[in-house]
ModelCIF file with pLDDT and N, C-alpha, C, O atoms, coordinates in Angstrom:
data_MODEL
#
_entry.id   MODEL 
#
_entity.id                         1 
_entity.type                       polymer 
_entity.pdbx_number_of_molecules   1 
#
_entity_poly.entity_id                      1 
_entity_poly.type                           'polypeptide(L)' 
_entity_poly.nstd_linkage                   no 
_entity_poly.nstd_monomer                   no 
_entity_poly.pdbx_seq_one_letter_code       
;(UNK)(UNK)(UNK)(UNK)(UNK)(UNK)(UNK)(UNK)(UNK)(UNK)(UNK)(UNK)(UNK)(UNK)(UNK)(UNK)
(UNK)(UNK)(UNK)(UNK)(UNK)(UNK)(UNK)(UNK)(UNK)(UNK)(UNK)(UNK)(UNK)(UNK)(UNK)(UNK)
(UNK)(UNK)(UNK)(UNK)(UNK)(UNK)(UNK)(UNK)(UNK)(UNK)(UNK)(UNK)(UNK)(UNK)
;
_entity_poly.pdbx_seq_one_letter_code_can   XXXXXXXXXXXXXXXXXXXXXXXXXXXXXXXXXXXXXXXXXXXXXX 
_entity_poly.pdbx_strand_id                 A 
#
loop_
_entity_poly_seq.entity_id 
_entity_poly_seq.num 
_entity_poly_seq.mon_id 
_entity_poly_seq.hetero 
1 1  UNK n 
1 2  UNK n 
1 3  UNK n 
1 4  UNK n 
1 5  UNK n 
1 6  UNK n 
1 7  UNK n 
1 8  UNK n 
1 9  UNK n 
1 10 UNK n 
1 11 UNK n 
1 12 UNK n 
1 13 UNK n 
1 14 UNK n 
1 15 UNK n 
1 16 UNK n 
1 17 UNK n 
1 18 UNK n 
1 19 UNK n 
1 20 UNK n 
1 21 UNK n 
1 22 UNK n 
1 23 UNK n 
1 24 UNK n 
1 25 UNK n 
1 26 UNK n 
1 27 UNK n 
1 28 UNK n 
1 29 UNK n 
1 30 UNK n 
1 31 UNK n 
1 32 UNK n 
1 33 UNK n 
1 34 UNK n 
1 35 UNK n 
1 36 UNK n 
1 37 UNK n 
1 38 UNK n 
1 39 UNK n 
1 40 UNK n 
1 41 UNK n 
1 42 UNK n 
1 43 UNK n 
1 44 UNK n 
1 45 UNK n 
1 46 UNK n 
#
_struct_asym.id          A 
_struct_asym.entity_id   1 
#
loop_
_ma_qa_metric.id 
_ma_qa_metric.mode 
_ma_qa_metric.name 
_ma_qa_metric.software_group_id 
_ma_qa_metric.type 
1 global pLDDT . pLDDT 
2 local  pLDDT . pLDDT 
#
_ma_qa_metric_global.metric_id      1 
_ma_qa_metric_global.metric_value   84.52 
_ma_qa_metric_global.model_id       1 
_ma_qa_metric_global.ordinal_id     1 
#
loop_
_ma_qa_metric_local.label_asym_id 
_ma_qa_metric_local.label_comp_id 
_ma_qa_metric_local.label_seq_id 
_ma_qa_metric_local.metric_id 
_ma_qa_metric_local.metric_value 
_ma_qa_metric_local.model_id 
_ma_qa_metric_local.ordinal_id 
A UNK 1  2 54.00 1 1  
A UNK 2  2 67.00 1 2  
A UNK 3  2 72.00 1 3  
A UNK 4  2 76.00 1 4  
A UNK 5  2 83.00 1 5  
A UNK 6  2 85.00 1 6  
A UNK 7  2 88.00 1 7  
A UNK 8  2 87.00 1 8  
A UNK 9  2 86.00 1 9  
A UNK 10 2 88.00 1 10 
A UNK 11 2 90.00 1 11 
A UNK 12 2 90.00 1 12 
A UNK 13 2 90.00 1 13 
A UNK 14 2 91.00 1 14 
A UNK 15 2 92.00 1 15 
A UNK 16 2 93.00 1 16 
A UNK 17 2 93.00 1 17 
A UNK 18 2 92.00 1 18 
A UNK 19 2 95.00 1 19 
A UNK 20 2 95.00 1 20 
A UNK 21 2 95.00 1 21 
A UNK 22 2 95.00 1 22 
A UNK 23 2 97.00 1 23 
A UNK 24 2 95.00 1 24 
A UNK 25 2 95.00 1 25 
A UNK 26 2 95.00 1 26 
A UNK 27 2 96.00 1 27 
A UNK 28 2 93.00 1 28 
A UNK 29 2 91.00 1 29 
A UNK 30 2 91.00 1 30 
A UNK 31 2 92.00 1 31 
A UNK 32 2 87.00 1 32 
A UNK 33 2 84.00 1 33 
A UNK 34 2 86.00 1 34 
A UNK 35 2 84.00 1 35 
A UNK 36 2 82.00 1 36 
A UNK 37 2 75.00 1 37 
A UNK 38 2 78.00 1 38 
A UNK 39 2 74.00 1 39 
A UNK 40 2 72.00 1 40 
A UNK 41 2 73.00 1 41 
A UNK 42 2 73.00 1 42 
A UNK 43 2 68.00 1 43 
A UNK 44 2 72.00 1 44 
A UNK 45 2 70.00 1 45 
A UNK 46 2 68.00 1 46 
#
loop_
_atom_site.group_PDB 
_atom_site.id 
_atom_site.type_symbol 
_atom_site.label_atom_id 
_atom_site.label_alt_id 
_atom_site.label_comp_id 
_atom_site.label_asym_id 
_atom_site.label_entity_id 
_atom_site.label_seq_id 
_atom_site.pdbx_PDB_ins_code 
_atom_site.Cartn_x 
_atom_site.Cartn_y 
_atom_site.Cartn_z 
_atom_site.occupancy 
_atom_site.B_iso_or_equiv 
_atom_site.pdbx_formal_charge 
_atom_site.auth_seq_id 
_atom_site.auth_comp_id 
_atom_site.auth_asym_id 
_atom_site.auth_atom_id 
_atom_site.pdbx_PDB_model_num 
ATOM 1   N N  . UNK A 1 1  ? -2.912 -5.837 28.850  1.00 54.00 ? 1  UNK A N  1 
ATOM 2   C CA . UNK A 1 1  ? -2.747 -6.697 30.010  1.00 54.00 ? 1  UNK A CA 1 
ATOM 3   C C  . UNK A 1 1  ? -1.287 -7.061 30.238  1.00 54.00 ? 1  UNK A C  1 
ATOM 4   O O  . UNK A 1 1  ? -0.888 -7.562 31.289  1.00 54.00 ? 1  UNK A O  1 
ATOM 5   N N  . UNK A 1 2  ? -0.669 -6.837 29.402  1.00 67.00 ? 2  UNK A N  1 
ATOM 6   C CA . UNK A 1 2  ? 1.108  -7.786 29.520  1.00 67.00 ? 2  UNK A CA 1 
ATOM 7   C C  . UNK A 1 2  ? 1.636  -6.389 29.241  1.00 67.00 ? 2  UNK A C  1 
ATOM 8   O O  . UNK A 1 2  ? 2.500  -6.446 28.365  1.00 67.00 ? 2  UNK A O  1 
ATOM 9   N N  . UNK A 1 3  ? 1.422  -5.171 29.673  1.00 72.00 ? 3  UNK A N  1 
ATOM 10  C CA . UNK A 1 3  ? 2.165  -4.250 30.151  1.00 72.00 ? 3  UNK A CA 1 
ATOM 11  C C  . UNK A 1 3  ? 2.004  -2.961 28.774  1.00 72.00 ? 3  UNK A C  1 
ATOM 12  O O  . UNK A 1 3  ? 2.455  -1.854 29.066  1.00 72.00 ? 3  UNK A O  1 
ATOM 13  N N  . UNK A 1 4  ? 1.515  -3.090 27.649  1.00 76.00 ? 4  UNK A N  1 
ATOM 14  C CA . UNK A 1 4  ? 1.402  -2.383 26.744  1.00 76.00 ? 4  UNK A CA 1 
ATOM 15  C C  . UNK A 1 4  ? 0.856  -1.246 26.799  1.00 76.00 ? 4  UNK A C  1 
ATOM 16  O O  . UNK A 1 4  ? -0.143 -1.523 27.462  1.00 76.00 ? 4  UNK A O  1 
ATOM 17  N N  . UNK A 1 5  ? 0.772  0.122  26.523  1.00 83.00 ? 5  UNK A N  1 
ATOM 18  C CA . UNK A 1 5  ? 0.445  1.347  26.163  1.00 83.00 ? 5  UNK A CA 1 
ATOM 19  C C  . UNK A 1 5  ? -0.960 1.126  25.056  1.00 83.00 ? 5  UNK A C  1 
ATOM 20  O O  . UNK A 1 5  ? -1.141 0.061  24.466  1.00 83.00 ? 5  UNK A O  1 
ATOM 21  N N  . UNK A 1 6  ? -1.958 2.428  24.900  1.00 85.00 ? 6  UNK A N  1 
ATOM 22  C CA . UNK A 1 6  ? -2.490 1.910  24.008  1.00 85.00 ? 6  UNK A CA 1 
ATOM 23  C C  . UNK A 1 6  ? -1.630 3.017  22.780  1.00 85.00 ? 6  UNK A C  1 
ATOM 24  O O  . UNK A 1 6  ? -1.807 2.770  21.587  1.00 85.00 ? 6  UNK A O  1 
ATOM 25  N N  . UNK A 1 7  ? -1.001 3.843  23.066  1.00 88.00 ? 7  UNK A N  1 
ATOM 26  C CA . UNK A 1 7  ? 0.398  4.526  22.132  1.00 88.00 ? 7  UNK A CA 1 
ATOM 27  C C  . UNK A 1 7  ? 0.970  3.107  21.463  1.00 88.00 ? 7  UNK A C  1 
ATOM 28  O O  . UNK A 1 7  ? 0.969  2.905  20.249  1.00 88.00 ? 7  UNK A O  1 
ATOM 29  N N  . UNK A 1 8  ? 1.343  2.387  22.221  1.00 87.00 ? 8  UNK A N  1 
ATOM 30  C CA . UNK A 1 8  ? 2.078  1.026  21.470  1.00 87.00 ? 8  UNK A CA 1 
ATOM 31  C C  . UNK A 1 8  ? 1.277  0.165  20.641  1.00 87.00 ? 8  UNK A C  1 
ATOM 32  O O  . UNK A 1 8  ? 1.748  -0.147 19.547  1.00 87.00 ? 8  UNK A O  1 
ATOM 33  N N  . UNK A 1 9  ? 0.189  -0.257 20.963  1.00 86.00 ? 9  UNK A N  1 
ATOM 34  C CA . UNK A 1 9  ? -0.920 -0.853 20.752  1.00 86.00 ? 9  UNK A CA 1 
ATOM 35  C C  . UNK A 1 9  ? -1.394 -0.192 19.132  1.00 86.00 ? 9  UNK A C  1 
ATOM 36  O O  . UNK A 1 9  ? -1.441 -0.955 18.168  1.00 86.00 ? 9  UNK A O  1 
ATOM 37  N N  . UNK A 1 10 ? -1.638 0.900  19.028  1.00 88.00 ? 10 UNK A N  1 
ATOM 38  C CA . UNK A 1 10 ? -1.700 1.482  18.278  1.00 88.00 ? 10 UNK A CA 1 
ATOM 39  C C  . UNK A 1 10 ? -0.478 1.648  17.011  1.00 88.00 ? 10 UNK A C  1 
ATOM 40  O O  . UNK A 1 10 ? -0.684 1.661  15.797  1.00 88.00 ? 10 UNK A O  1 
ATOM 41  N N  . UNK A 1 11 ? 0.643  1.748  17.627  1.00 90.00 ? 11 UNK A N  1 
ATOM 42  C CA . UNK A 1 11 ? 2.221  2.022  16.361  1.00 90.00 ? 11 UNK A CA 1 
ATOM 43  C C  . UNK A 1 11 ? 2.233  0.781  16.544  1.00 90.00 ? 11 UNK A C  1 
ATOM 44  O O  . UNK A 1 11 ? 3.220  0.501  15.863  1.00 90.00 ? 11 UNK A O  1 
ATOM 45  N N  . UNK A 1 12 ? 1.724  -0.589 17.129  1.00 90.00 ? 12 UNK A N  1 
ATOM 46  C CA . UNK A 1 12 ? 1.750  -1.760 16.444  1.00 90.00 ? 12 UNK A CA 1 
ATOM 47  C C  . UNK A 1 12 ? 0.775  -2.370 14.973  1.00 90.00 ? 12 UNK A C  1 
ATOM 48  O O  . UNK A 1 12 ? 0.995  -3.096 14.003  1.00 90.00 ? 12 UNK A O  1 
ATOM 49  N N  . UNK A 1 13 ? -0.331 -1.604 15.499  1.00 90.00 ? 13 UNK A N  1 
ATOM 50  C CA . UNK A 1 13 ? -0.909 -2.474 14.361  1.00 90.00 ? 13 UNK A CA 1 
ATOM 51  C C  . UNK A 1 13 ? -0.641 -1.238 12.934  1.00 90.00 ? 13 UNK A C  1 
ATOM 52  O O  . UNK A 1 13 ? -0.760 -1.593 11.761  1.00 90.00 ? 13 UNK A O  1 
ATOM 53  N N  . UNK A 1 14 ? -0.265 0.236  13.358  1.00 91.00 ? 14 UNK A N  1 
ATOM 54  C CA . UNK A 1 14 ? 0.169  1.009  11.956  1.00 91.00 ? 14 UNK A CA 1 
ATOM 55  C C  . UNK A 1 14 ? 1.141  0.145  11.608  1.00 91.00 ? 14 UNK A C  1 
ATOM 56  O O  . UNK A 1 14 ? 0.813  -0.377 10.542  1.00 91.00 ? 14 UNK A O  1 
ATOM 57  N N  . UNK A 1 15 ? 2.049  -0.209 11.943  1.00 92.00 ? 15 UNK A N  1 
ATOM 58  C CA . UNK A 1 15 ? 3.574  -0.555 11.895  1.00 92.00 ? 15 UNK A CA 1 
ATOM 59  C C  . UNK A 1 15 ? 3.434  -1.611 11.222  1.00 92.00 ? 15 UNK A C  1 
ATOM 60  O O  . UNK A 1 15 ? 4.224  -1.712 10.284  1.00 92.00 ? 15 UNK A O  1 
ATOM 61  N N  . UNK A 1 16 ? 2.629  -2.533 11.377  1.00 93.00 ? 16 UNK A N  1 
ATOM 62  C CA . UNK A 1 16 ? 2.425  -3.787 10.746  1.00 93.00 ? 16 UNK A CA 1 
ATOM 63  C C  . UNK A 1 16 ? 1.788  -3.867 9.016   1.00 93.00 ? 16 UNK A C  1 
ATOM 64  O O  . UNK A 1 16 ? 2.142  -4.550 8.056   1.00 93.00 ? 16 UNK A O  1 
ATOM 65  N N  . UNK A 1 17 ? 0.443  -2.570 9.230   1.00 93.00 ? 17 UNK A N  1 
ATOM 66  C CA . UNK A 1 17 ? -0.690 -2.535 8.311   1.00 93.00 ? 17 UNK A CA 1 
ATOM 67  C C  . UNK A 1 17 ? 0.103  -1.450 7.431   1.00 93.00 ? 17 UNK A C  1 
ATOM 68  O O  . UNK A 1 17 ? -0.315 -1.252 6.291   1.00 93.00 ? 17 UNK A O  1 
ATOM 69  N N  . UNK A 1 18 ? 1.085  -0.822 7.832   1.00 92.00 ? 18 UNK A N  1 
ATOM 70  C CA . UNK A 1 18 ? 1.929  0.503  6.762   1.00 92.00 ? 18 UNK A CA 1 
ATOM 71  C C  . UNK A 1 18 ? 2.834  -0.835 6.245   1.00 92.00 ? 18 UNK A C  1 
ATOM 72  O O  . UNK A 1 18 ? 2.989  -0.713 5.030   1.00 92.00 ? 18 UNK A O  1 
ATOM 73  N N  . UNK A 1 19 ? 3.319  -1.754 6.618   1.00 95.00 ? 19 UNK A N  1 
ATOM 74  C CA . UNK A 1 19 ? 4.504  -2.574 5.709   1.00 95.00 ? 19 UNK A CA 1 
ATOM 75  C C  . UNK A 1 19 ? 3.252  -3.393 4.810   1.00 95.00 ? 19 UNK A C  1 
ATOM 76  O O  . UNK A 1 19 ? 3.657  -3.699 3.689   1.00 95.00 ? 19 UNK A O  1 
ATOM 77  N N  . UNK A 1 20 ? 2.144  -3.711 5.021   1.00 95.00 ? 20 UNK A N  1 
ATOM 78  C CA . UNK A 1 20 ? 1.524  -4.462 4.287   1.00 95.00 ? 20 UNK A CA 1 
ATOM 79  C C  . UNK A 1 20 ? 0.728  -3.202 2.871   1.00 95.00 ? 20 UNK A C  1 
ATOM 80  O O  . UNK A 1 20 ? 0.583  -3.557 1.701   1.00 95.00 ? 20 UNK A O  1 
ATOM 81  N N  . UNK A 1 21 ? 0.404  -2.033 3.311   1.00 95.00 ? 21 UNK A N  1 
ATOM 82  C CA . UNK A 1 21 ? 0.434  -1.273 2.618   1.00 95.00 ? 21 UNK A CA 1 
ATOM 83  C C  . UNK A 1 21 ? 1.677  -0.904 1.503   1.00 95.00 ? 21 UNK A C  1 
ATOM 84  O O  . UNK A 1 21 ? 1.634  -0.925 0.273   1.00 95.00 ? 21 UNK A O  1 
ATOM 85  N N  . UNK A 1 22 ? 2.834  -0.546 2.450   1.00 95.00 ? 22 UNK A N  1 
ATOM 86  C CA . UNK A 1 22 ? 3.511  -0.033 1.303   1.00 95.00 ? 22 UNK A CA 1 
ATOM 87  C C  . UNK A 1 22 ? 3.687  -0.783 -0.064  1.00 95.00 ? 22 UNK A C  1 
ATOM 88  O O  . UNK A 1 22 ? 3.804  -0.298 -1.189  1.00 95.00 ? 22 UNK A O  1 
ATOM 89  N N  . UNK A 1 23 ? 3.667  -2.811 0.552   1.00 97.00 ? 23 UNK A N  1 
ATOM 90  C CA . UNK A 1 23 ? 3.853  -3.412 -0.283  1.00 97.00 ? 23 UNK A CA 1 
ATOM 91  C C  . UNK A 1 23 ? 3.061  -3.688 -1.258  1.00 97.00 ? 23 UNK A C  1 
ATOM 92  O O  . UNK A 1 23 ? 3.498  -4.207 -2.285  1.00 97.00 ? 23 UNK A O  1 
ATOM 93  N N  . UNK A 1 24 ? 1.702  -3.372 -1.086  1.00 95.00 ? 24 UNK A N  1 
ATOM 94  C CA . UNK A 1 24 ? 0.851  -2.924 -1.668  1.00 95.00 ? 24 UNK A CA 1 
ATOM 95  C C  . UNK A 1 24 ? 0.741  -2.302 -2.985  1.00 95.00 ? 24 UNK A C  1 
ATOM 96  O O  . UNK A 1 24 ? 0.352  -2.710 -4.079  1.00 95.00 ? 24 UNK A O  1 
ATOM 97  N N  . UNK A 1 25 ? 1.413  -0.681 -2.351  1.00 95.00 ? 25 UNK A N  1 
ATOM 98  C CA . UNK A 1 25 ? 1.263  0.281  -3.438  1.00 95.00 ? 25 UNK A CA 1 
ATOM 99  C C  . UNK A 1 25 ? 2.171  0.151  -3.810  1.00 95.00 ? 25 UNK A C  1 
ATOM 100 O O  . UNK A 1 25 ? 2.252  0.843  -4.825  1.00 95.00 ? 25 UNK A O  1 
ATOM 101 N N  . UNK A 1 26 ? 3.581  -0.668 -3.524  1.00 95.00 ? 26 UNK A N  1 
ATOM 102 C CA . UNK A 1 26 ? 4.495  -0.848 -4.480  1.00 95.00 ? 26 UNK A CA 1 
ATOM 103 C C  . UNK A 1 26 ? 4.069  -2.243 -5.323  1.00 95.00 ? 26 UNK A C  1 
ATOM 104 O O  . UNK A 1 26 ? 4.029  -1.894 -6.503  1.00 95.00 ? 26 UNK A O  1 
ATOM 105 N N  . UNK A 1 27 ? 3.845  -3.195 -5.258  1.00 96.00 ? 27 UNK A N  1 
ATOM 106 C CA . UNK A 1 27 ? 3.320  -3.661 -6.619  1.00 96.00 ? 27 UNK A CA 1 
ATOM 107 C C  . UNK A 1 27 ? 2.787  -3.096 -7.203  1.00 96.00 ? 27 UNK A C  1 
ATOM 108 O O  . UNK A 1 27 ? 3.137  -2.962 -8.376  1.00 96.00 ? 27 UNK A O  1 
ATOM 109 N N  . UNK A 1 28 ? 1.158  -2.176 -6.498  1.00 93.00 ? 28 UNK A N  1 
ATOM 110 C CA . UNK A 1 28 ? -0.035 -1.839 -7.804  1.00 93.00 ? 28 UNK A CA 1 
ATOM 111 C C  . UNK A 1 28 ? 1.190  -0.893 -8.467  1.00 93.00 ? 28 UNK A C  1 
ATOM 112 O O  . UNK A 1 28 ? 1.371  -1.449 -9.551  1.00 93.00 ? 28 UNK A O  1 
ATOM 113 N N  . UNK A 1 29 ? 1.935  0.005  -8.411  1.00 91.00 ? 29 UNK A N  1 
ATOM 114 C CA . UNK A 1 29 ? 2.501  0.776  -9.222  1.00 91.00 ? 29 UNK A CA 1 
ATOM 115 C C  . UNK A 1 29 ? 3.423  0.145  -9.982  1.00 91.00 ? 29 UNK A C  1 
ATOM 116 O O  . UNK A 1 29 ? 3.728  0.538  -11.108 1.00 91.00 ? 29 UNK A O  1 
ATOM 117 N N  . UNK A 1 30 ? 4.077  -1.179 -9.247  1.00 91.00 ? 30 UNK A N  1 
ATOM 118 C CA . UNK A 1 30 ? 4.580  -1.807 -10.850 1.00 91.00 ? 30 UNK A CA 1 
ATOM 119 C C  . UNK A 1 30 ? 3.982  -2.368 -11.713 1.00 91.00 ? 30 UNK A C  1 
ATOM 120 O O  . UNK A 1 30 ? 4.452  -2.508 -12.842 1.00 91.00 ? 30 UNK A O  1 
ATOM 121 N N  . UNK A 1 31 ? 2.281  -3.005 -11.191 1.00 92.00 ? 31 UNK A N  1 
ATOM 122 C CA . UNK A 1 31 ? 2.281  -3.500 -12.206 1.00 92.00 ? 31 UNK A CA 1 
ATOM 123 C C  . UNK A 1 31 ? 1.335  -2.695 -12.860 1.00 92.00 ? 31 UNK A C  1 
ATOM 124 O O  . UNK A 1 31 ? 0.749  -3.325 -13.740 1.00 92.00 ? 31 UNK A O  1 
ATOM 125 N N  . UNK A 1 32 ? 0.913  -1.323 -12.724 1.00 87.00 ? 32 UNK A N  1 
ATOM 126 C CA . UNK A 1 32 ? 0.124  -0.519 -13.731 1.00 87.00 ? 32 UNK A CA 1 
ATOM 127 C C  . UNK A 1 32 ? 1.299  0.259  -14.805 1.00 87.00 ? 32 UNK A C  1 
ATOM 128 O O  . UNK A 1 32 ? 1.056  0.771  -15.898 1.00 87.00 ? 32 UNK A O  1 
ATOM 129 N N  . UNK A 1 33 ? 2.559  0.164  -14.136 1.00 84.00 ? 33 UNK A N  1 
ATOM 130 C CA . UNK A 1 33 ? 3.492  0.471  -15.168 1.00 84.00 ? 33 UNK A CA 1 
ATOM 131 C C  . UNK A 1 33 ? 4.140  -0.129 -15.975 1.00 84.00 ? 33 UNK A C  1 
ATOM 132 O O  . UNK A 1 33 ? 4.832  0.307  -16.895 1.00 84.00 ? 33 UNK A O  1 
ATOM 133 N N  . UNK A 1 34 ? 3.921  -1.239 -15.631 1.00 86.00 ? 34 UNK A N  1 
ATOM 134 C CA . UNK A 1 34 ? 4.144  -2.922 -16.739 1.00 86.00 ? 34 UNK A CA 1 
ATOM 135 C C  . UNK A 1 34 ? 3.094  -2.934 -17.571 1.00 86.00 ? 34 UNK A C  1 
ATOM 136 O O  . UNK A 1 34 ? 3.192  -3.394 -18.709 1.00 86.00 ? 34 UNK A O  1 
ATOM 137 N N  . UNK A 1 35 ? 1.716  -2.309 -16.976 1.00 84.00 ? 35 UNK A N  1 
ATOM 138 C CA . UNK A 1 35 ? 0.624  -2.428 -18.160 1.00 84.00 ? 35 UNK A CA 1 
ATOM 139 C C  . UNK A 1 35 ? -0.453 -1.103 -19.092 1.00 84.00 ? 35 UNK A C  1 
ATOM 140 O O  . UNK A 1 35 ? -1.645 -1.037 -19.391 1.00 84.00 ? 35 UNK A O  1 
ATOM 141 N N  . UNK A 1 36 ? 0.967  -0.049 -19.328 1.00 82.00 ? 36 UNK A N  1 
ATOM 142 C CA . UNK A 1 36 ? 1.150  0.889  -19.814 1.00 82.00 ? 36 UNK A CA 1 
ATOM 143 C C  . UNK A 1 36 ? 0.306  0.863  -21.332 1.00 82.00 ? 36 UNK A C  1 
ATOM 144 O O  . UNK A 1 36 ? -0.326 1.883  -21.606 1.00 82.00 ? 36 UNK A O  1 
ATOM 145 N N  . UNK A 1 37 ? 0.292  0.043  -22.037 1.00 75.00 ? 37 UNK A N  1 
ATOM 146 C CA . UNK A 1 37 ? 0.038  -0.605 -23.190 1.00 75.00 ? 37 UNK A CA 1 
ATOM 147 C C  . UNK A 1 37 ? -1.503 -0.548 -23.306 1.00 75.00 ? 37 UNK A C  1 
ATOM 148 O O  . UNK A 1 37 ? -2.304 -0.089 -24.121 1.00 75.00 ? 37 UNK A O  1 
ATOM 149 N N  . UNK A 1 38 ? -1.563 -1.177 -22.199 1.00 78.00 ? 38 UNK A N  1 
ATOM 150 C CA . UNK A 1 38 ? -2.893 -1.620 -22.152 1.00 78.00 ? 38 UNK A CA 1 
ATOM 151 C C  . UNK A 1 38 ? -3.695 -0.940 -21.704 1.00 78.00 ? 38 UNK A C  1 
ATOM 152 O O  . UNK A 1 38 ? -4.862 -1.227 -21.969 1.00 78.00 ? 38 UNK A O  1 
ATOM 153 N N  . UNK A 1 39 ? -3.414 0.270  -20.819 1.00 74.00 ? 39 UNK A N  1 
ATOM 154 C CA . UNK A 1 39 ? -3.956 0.983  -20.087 1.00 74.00 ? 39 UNK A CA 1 
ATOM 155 C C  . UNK A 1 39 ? -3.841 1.894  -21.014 1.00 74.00 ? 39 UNK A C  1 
ATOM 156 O O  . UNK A 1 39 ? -4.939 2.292  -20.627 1.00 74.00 ? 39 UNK A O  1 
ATOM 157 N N  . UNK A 1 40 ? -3.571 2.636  -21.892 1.00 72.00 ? 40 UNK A N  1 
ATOM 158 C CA . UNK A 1 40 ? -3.515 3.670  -23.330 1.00 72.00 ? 40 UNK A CA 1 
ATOM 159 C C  . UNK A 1 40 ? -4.828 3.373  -23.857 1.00 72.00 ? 40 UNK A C  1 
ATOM 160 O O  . UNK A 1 40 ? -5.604 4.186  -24.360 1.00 72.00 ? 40 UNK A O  1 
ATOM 161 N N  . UNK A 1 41 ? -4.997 2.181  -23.701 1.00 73.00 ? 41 UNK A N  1 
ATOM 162 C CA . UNK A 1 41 ? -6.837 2.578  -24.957 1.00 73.00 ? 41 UNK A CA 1 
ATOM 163 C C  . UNK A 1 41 ? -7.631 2.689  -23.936 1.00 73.00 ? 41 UNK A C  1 
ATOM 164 O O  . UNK A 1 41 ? -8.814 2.830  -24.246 1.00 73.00 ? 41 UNK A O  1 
ATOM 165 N N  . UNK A 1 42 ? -7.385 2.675  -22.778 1.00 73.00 ? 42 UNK A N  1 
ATOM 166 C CA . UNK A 1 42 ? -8.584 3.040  -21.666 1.00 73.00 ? 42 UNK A CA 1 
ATOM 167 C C  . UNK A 1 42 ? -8.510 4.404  -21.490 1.00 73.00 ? 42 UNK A C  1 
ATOM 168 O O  . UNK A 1 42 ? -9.542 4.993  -21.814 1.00 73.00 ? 42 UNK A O  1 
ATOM 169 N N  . UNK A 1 43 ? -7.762 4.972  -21.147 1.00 68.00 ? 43 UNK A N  1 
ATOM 170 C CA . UNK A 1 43 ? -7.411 6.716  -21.124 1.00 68.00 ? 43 UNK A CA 1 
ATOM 171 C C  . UNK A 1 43 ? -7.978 7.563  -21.400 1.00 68.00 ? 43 UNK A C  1 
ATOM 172 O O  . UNK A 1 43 ? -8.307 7.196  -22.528 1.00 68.00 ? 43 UNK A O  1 
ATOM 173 N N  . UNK A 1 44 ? -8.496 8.685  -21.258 1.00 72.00 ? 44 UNK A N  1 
ATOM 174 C CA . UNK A 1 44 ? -8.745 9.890  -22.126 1.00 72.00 ? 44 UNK A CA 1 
ATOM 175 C C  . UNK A 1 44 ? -8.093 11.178 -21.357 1.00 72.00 ? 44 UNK A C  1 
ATOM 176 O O  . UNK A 1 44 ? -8.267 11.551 -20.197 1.00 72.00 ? 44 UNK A O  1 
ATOM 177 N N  . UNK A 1 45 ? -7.509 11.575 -22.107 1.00 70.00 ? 45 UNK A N  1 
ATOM 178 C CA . UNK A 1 45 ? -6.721 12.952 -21.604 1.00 70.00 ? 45 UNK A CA 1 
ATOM 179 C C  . UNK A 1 45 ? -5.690 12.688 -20.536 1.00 70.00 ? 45 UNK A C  1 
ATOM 180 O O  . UNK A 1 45 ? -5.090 13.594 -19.958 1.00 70.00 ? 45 UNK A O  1 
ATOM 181 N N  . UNK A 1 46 ? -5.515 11.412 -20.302 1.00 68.00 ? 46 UNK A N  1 
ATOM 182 C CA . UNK A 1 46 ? -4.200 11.436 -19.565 1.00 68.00 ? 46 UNK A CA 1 
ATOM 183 C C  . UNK A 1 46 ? -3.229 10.550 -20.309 1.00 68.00 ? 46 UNK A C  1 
ATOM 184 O O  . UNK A 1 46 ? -2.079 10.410 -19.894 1.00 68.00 ? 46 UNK A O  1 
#
C-alpha cells in the first residue's frame, strides 16, 4: 500500500530473518566449539 514491490517485500523480511539467522549459526557454532569436551563422549565415529 505505501508504494512497495512484493520483490521488496520479500528482500525485506530475507534481509531481516538472514541477520537473525546468521546470528544464529554464529553462536550455535561457538558454542558447540566451546563444548568440544563434552560433546566427545556423545560421538561415535566423528
Amino acid at each position: 500500500a505505501l508504494g512497495a514491490d512484493s520483490i521488496r517485500i520479500i528482500r525485506h523480511f530475507l534481509g531481516q530473518g538472514g541477520l537473525l539467522i546468521a546470528l544464529g549459526v554464529g553462536l550455535g557454532l561457538a558454542a558447540a566449539a566451546a563444548l568440544t569436551r563434552f560433546q566427545a563422549g556423545l560421538l561415535y565415529g566423528v
